[in-house]
PDB file of N, CA and C in Angstrom:
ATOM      1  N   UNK A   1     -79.427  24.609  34.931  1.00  0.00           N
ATOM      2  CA  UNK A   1     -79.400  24.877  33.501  1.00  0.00           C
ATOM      3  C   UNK A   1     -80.057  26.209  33.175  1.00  0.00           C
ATOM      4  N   UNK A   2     -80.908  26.849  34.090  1.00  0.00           N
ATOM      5  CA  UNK A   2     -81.899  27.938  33.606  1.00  0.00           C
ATOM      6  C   UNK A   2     -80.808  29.052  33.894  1.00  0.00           C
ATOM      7  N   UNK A   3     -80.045  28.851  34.898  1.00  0.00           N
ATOM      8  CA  UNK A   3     -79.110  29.786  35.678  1.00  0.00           C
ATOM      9  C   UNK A   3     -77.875  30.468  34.686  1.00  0.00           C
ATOM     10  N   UNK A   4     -77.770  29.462  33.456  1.00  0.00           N
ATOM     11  CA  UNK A   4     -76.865  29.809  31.858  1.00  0.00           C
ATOM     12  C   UNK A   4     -77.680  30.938  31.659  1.00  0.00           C
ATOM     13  N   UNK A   5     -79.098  30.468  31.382  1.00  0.00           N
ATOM     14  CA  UNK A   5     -79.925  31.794  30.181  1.00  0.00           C
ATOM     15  C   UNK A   5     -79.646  32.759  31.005  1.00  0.00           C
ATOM     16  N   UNK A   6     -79.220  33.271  31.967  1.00  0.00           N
ATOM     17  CA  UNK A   6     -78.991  34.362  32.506  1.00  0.00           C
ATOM     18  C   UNK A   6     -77.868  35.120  33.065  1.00  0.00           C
ATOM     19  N   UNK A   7     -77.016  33.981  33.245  1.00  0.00           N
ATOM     20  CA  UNK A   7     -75.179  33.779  33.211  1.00  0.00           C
ATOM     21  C   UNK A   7     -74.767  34.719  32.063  1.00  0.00           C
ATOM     22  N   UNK A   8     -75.055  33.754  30.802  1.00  0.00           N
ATOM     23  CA  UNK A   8     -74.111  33.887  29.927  1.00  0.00           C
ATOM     24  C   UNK A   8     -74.909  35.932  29.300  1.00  0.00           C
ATOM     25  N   UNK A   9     -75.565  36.132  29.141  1.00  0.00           N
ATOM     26  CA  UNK A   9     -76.123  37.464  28.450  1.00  0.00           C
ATOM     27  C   UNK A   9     -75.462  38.040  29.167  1.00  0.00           C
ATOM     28  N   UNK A  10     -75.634  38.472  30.767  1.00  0.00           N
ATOM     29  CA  UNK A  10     -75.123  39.088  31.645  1.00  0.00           C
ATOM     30  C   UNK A  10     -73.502  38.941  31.349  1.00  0.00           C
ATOM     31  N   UNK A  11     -72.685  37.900  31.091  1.00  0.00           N
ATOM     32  CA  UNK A  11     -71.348  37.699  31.049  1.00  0.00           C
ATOM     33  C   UNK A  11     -71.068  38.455  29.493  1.00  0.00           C
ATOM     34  N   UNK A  12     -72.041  38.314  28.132  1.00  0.00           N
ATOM     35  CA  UNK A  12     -71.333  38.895  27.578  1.00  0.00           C
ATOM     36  C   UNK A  12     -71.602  40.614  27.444  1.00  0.00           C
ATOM     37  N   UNK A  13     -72.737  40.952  28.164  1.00  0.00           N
ATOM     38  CA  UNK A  13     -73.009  42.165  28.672  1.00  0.00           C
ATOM     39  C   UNK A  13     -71.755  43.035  29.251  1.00  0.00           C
ATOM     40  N   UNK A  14     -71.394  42.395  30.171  1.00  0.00           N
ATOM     41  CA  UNK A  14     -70.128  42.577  31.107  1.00  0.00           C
ATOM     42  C   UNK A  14     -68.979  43.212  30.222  1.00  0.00           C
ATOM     43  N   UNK A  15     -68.626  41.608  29.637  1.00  0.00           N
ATOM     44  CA  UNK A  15     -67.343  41.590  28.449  1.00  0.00           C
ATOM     45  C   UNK A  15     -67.903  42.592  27.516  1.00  0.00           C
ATOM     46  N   UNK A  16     -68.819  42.515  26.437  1.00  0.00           N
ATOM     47  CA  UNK A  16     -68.807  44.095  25.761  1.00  0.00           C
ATOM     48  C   UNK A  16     -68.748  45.427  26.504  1.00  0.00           C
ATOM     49  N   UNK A  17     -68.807  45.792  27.613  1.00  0.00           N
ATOM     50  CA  UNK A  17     -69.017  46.979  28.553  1.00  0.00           C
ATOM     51  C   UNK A  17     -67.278  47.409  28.855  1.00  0.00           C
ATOM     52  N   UNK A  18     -66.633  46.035  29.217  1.00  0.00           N
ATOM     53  CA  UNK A  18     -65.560  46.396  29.610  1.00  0.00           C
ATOM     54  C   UNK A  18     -64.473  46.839  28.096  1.00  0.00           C
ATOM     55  N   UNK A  19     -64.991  45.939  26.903  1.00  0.00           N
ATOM     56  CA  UNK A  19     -64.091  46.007  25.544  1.00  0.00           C
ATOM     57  C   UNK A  19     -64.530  47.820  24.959  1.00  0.00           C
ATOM     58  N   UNK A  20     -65.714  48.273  25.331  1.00  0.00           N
ATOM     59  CA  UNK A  20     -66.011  49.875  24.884  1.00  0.00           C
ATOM     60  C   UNK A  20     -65.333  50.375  25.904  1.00  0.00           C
ATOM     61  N   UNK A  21     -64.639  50.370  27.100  1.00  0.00           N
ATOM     62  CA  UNK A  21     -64.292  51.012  28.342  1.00  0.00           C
ATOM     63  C   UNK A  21     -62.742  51.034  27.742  1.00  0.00           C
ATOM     64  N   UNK A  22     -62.220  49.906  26.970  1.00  0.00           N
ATOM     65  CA  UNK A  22     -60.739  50.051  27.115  1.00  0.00           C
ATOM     66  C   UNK A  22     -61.077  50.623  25.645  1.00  0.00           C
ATOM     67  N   UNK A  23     -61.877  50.902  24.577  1.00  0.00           N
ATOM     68  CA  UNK A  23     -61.393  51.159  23.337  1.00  0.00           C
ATOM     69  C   UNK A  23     -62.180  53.023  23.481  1.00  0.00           C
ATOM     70  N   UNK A  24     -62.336  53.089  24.495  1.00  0.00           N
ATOM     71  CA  UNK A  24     -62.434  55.056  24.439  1.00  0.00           C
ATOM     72  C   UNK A  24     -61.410  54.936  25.481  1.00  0.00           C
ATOM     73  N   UNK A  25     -60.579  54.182  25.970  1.00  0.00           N
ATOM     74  CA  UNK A  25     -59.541  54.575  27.239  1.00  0.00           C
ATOM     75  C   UNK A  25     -58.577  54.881  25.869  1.00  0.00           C
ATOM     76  N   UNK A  26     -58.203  53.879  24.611  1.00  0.00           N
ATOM     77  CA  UNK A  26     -57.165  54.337  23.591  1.00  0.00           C
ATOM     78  C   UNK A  26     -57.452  55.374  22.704  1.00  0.00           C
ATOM     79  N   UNK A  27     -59.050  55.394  22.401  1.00  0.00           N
ATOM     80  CA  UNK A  27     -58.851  56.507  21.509  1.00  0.00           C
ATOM     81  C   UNK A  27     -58.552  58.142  22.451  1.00  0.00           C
ATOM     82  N   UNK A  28     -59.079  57.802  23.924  1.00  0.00           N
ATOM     83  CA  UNK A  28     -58.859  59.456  24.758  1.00  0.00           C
ATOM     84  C   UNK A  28     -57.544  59.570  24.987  1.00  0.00           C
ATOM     85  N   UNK A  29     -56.307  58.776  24.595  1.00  0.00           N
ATOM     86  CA  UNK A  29     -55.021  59.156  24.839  1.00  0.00           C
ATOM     87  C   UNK A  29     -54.123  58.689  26.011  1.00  0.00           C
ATOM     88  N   UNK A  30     -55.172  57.629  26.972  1.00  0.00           N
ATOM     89  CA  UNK A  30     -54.623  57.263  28.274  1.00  0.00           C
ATOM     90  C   UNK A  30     -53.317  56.444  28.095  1.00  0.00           C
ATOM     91  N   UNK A  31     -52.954  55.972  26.704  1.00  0.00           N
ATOM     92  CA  UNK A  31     -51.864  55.134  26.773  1.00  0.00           C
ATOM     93  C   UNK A  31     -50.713  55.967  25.865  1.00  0.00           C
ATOM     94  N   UNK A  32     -51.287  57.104  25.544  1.00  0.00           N
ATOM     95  CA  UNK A  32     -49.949  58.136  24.850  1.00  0.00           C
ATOM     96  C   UNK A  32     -48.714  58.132  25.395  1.00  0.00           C
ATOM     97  N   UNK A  33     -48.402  58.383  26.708  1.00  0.00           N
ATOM     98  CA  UNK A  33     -47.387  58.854  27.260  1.00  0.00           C
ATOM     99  C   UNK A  33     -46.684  57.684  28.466  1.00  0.00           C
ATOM    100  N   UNK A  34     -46.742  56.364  27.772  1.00  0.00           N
ATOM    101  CA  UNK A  34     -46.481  55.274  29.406  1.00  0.00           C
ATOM    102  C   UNK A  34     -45.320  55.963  30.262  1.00  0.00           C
ATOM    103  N   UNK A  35     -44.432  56.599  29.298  1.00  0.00           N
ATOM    104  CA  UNK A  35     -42.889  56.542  30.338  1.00  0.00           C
ATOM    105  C   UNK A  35     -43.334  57.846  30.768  1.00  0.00           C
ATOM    106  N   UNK A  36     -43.626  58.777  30.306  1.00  0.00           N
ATOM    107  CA  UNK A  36     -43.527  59.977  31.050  1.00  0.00           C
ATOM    108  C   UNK A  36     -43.817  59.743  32.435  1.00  0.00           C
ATOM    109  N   UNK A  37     -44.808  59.166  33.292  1.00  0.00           N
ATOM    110  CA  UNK A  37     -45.230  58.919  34.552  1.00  0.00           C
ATOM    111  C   UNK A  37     -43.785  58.614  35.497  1.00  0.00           C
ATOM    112  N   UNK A  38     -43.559  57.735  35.009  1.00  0.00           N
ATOM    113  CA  UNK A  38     -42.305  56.944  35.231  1.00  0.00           C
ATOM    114  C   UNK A  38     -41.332  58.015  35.342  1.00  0.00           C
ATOM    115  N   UNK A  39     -40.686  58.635  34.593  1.00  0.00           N
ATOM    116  CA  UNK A  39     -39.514  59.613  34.684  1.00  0.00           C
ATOM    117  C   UNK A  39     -40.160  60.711  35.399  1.00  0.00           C
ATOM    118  N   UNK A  40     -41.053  61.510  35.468  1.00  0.00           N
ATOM    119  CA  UNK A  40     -41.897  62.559  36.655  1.00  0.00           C
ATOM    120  C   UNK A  40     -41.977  62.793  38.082  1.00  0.00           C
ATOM    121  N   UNK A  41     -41.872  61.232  38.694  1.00  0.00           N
ATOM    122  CA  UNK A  41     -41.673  60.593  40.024  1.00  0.00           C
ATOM    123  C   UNK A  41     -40.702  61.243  39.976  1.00  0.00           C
ATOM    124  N   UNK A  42     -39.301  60.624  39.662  1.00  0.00           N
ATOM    125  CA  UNK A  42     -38.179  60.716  39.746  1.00  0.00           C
ATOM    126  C   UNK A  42     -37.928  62.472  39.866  1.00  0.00           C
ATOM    127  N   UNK A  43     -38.194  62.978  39.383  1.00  0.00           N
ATOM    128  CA  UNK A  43     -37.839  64.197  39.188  1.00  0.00           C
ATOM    129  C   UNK A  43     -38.280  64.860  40.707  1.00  0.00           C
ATOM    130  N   UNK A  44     -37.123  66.065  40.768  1.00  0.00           N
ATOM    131  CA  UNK A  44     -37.283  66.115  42.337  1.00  0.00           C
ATOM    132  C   UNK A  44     -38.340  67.795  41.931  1.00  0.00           C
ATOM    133  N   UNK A  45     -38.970  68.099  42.785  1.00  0.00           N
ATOM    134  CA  UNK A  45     -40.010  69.081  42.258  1.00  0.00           C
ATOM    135  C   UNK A  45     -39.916  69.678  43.889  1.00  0.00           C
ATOM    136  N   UNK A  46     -39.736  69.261  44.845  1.00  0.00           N
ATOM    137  CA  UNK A  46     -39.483  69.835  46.106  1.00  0.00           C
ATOM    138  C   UNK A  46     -39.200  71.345  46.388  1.00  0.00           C
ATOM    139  N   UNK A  47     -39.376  71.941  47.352  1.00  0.00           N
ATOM    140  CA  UNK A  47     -38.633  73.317  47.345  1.00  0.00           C
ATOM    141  C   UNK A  47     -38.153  72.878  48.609  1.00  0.00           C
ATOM    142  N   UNK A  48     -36.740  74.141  48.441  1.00  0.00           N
ATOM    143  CA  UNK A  48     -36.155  73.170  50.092  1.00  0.00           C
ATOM    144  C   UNK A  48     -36.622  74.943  51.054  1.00  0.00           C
ATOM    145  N   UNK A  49     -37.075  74.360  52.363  1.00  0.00           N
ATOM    146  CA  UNK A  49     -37.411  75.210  53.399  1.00  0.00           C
ATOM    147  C   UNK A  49     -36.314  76.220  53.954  1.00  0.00           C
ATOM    148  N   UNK A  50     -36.974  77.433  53.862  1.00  0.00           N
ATOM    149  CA  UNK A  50     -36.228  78.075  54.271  1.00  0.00           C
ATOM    150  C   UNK A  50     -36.252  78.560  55.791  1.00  0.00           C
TER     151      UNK A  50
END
């Protein structure tokens, strides 16, 4: 039972740490552009050897 009083702070320690981690990941722009990544691959950027 003593092992809660120290569980749970630590757990919501955790959980608030990770909810500020994803809400400066949206305001810095990391989710602006999903497809661009996606179509970039694809694109051939290679030079061919001469």
């Amino acid at each position: 039972m003593t092992g809660l009083l120290y569980l749970i702070p630590v757990a919501l320690f955790l959980g608030g740490l990770g909810l500020v981690a994803f809400i400066w990941s949206l305001k810095s722009g990391q989710y602006d552009d999903l497809e661009g990544a996606a179509w970039r691959i694809l694109q051939d950027d290679d030079q061919p050897r001469s």
